[in-house]
Protein backbone atom coordinates (compact mmCIF):
# COMPACT_ATOMS: atom_id res chain seq x y z
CA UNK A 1 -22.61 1.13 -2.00
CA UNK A 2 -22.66 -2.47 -2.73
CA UNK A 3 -19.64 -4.93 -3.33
CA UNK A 4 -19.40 -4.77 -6.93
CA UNK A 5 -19.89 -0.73 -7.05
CA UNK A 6 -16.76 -0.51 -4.59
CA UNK A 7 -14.47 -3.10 -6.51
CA UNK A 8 -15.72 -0.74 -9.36
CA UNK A 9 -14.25 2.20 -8.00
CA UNK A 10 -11.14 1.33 -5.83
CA UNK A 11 -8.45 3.24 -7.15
CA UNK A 12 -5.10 3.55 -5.70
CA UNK A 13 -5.20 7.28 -4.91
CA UNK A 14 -1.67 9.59 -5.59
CA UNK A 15 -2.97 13.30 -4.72
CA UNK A 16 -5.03 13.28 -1.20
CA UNK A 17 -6.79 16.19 0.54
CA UNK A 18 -5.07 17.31 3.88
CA UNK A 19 -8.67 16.93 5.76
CA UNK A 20 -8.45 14.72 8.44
CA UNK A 21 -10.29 11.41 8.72
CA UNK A 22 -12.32 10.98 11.92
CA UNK A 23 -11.32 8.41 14.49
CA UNK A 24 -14.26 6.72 14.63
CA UNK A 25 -14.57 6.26 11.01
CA UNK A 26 -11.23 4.63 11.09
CA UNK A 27 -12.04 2.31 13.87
CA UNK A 28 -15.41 1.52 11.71
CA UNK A 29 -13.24 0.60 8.25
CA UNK A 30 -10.81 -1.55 10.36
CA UNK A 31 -13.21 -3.46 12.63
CA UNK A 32 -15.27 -4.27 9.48
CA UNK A 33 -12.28 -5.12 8.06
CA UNK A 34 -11.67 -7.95 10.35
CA UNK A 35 -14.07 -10.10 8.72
CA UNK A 36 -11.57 -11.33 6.10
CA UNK A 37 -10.59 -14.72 6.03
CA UNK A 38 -7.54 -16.59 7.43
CA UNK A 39 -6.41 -19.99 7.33
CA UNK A 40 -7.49 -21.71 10.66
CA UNK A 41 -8.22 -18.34 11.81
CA UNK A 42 -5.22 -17.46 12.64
CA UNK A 43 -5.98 -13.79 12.09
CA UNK A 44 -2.50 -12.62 11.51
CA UNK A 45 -2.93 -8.90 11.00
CA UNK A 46 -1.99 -5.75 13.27
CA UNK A 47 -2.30 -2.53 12.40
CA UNK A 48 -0.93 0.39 13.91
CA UNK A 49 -2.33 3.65 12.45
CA UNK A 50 -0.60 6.93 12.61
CA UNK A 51 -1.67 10.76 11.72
CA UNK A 52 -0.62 14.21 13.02
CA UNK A 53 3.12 14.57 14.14
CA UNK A 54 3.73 11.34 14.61
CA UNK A 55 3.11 10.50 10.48
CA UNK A 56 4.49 13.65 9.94
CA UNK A 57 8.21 12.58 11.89
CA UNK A 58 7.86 8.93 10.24
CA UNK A 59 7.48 11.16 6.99
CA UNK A 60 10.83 13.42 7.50
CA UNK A 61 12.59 10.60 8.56
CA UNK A 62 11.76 9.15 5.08
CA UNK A 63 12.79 12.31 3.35
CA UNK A 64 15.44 12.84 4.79
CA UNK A 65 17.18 9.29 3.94
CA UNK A 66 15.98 9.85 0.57
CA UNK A 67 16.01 7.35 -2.74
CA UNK A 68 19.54 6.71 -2.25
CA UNK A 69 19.24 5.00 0.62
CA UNK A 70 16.92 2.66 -0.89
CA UNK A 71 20.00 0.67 -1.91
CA UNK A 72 20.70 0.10 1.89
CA UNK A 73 16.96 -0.41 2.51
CA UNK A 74 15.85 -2.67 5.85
CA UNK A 75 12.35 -3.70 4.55
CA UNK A 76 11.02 -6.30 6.18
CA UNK A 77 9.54 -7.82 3.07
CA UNK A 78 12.29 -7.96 0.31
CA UNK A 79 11.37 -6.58 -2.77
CA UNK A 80 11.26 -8.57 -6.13
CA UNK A 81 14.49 -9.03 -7.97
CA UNK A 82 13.13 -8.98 -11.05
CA UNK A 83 9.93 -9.01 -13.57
CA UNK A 84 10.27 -11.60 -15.87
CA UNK A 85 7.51 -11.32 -18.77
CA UNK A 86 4.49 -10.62 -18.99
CA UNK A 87 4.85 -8.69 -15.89
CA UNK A 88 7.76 -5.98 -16.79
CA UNK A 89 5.60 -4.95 -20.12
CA UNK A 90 2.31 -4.37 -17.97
CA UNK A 91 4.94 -2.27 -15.74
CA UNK A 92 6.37 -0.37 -19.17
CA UNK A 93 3.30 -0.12 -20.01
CA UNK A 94 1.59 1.88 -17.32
CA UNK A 95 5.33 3.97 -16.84
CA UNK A 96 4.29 5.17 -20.38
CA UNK A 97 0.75 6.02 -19.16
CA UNK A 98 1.79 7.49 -15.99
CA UNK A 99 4.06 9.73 -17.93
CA UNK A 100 1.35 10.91 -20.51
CA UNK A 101 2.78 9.10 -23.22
CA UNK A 102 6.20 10.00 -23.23
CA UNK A 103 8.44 7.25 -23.52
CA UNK A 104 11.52 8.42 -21.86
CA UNK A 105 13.22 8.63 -18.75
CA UNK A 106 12.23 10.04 -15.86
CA UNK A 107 14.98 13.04 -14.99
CA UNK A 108 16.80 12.33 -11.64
CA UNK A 109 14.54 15.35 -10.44
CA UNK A 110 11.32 14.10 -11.29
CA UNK A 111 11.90 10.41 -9.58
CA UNK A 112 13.30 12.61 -6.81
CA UNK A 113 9.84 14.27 -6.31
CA UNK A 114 8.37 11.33 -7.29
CA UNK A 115 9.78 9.37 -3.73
CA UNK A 116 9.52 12.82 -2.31
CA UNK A 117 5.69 12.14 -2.79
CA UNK A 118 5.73 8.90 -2.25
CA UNK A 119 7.68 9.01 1.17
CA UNK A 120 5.04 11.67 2.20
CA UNK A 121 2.10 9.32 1.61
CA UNK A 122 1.06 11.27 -1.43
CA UNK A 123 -0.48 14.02 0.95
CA UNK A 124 -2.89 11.82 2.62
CA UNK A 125 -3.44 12.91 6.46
CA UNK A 126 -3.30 8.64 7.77
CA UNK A 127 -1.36 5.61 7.24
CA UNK A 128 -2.44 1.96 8.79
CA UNK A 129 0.59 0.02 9.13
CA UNK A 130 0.45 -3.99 8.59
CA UNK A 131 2.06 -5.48 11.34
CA UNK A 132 2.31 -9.62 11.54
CA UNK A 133 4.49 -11.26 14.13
CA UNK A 134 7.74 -12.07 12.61
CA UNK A 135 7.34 -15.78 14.34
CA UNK A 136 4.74 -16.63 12.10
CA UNK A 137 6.20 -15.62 9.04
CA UNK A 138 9.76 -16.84 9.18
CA UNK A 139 10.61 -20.41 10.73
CA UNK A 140 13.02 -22.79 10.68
CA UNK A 141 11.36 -24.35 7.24
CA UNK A 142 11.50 -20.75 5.54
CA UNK A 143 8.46 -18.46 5.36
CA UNK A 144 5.29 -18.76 5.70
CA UNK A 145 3.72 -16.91 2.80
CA UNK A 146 0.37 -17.73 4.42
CA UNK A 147 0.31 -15.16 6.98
CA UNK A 148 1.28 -12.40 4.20
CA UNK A 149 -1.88 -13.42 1.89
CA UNK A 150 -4.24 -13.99 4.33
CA UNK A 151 -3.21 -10.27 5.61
CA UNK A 152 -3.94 -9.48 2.02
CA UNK A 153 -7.31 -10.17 2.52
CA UNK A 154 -7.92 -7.62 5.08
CA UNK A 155 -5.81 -5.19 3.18
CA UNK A 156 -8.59 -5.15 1.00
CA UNK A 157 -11.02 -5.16 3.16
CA UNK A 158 -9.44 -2.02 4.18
CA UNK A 159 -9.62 -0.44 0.73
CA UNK A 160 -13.00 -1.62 -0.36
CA UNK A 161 -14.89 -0.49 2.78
CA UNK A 162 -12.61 2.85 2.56
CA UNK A 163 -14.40 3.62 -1.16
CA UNK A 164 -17.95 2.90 0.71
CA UNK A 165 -16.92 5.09 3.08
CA UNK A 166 -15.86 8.12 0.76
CA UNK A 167 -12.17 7.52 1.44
CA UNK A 168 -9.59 6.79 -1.19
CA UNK A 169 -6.41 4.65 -0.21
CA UNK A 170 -3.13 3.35 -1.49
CA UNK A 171 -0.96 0.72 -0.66
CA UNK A 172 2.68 1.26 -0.81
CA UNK A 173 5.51 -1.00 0.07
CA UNK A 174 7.71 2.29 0.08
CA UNK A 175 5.82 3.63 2.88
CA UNK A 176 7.90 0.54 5.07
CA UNK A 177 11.17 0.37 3.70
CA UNK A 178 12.75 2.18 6.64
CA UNK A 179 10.97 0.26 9.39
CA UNK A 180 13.51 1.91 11.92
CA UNK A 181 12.13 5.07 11.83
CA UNK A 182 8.64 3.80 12.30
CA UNK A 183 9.48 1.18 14.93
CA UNK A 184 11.06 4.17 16.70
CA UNK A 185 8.25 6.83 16.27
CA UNK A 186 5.51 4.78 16.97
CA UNK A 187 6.81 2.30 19.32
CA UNK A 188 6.77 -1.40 17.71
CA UNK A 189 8.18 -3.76 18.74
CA UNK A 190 11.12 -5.80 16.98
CA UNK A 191 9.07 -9.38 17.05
CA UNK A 192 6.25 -7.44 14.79
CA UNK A 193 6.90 -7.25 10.61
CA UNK A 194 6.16 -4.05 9.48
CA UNK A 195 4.68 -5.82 6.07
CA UNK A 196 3.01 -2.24 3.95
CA UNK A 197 1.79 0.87 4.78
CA UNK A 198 -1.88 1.76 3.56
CA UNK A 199 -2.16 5.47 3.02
CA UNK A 200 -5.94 7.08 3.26
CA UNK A 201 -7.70 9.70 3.03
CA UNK A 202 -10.04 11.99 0.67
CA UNK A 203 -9.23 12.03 -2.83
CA UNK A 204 -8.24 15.05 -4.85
CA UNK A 205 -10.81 14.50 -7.66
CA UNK A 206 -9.08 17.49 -9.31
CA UNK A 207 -5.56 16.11 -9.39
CA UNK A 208 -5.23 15.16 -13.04
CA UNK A 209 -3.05 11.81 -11.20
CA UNK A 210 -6.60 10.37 -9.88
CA UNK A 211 -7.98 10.64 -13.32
CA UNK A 212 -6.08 7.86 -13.87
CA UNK A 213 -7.36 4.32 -14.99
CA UNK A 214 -4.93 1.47 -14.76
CA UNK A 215 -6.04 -0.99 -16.98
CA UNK A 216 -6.64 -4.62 -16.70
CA UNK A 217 -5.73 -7.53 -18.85
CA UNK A 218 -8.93 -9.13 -20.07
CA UNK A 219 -11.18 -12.46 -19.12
CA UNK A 220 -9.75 -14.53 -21.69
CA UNK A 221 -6.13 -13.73 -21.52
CA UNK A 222 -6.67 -14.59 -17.24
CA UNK A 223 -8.78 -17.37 -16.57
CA UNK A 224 -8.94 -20.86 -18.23
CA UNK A 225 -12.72 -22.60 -17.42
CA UNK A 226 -12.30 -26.31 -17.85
CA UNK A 227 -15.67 -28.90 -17.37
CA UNK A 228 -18.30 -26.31 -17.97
């Protein structure tokens, strides 16, 4: 599959297959990974990638706190306060999708098995945690947003070479907002960020979720060309 056929088809996945995902596969998709670019090459990505009981105690822990312990949430990487516009009608606008046109509410029990799904890493058998040491990111001038987009690079990496691969992923900044319980589980230590959790595995192609197309504002209403 080449470049453009994978940026084609990278979808963030919601319904995964509980097959597992070989650890040499994973190994392969992160090492290629690696290639992304960093300023200086400072390279300042970790991962730390958990399956099995471990992902499956990380998981309960999640559960267990629930959505209305969100309010209390420890995430490492603080959430948005707000969407000004145009951003919070592209979000309205793809809540409407999501829910098949309706253009209510979610009922308290649907967004609880929504974060019930969520928390659970939509059924995939994997997630690769983001890691990047908490001294590069915040200093005494306030933080360095470089690390965090540079490790965006290699996020994608992650997700585009996933897709070549026959793997679908998703990345989810709910998968980290209790770091506790994954610093706990899986042993991290306090001087790493836990920044996003990538969930993969196979897509359920027959999960009417994955038929799902998120759309994309066009050329024109994006990019400005000036000198040509």
């Amino acid at each position: 599959m080449d470049v453009i056929e994978a940026i084609k088809q990278r979808k963030s996945i919601r319904a995964f297959k509980s097959d597992p995902v070989k650890l040499d596969l994973l190994k392969k998709i992160i090492e290629q990974a690696l290639r992304a670019p960093s300023w200086a090459n400072t390279q300042p990505w970790e991962f730390a990638i958990a399956t099995g009981k471990k992902l499956k105690v990380i998981e309960d822990g999640f559960v267990k706190r629930g959505m209305k312990a969100m309010q209390n949430s420890q995430s490492e990487v603080a959430r948005p306060g707000e969407f000004p516009e145009p951003y919070m009608t592209r979000i309205k606008k793809m809540q409407v999708k999501e829910m098949r046109g309706r253009t209510s509410q979610a009922t308290p029990e649907e967004m609880e098995a929504r974060f019930t799904s969520n928390f659970r890493h939509y059924g995939a058998p994997v997630c690769i945690y983001l890691l990047v040491g908490k001294n590069l990111v915040y200093q005494e001038k306030g933080v360095n947003v470089w690390a965090l987009y540079d490790s965006g690079s290699a996020v994608q990496n992650i997700m585009l070479l996933a897709t070549n691969y026959g793997l679908g992923t998703i990345a989810q900044a709910m998968a980290v907002v209790y770091p506790d319980i994954i610093r706990k589980e899986l042993g991290i230590p306090e001087d790493k960020l836990i920044a996003l959790g990538i969930s993969i595995g196979y897509p359920d192609w027959e999960n009417p979720v994955n038929k799902d197309l998120r759309d994309r504002e066009s050329l024109d209403e994006i990019a400005t060309f000036y000198g040509f």
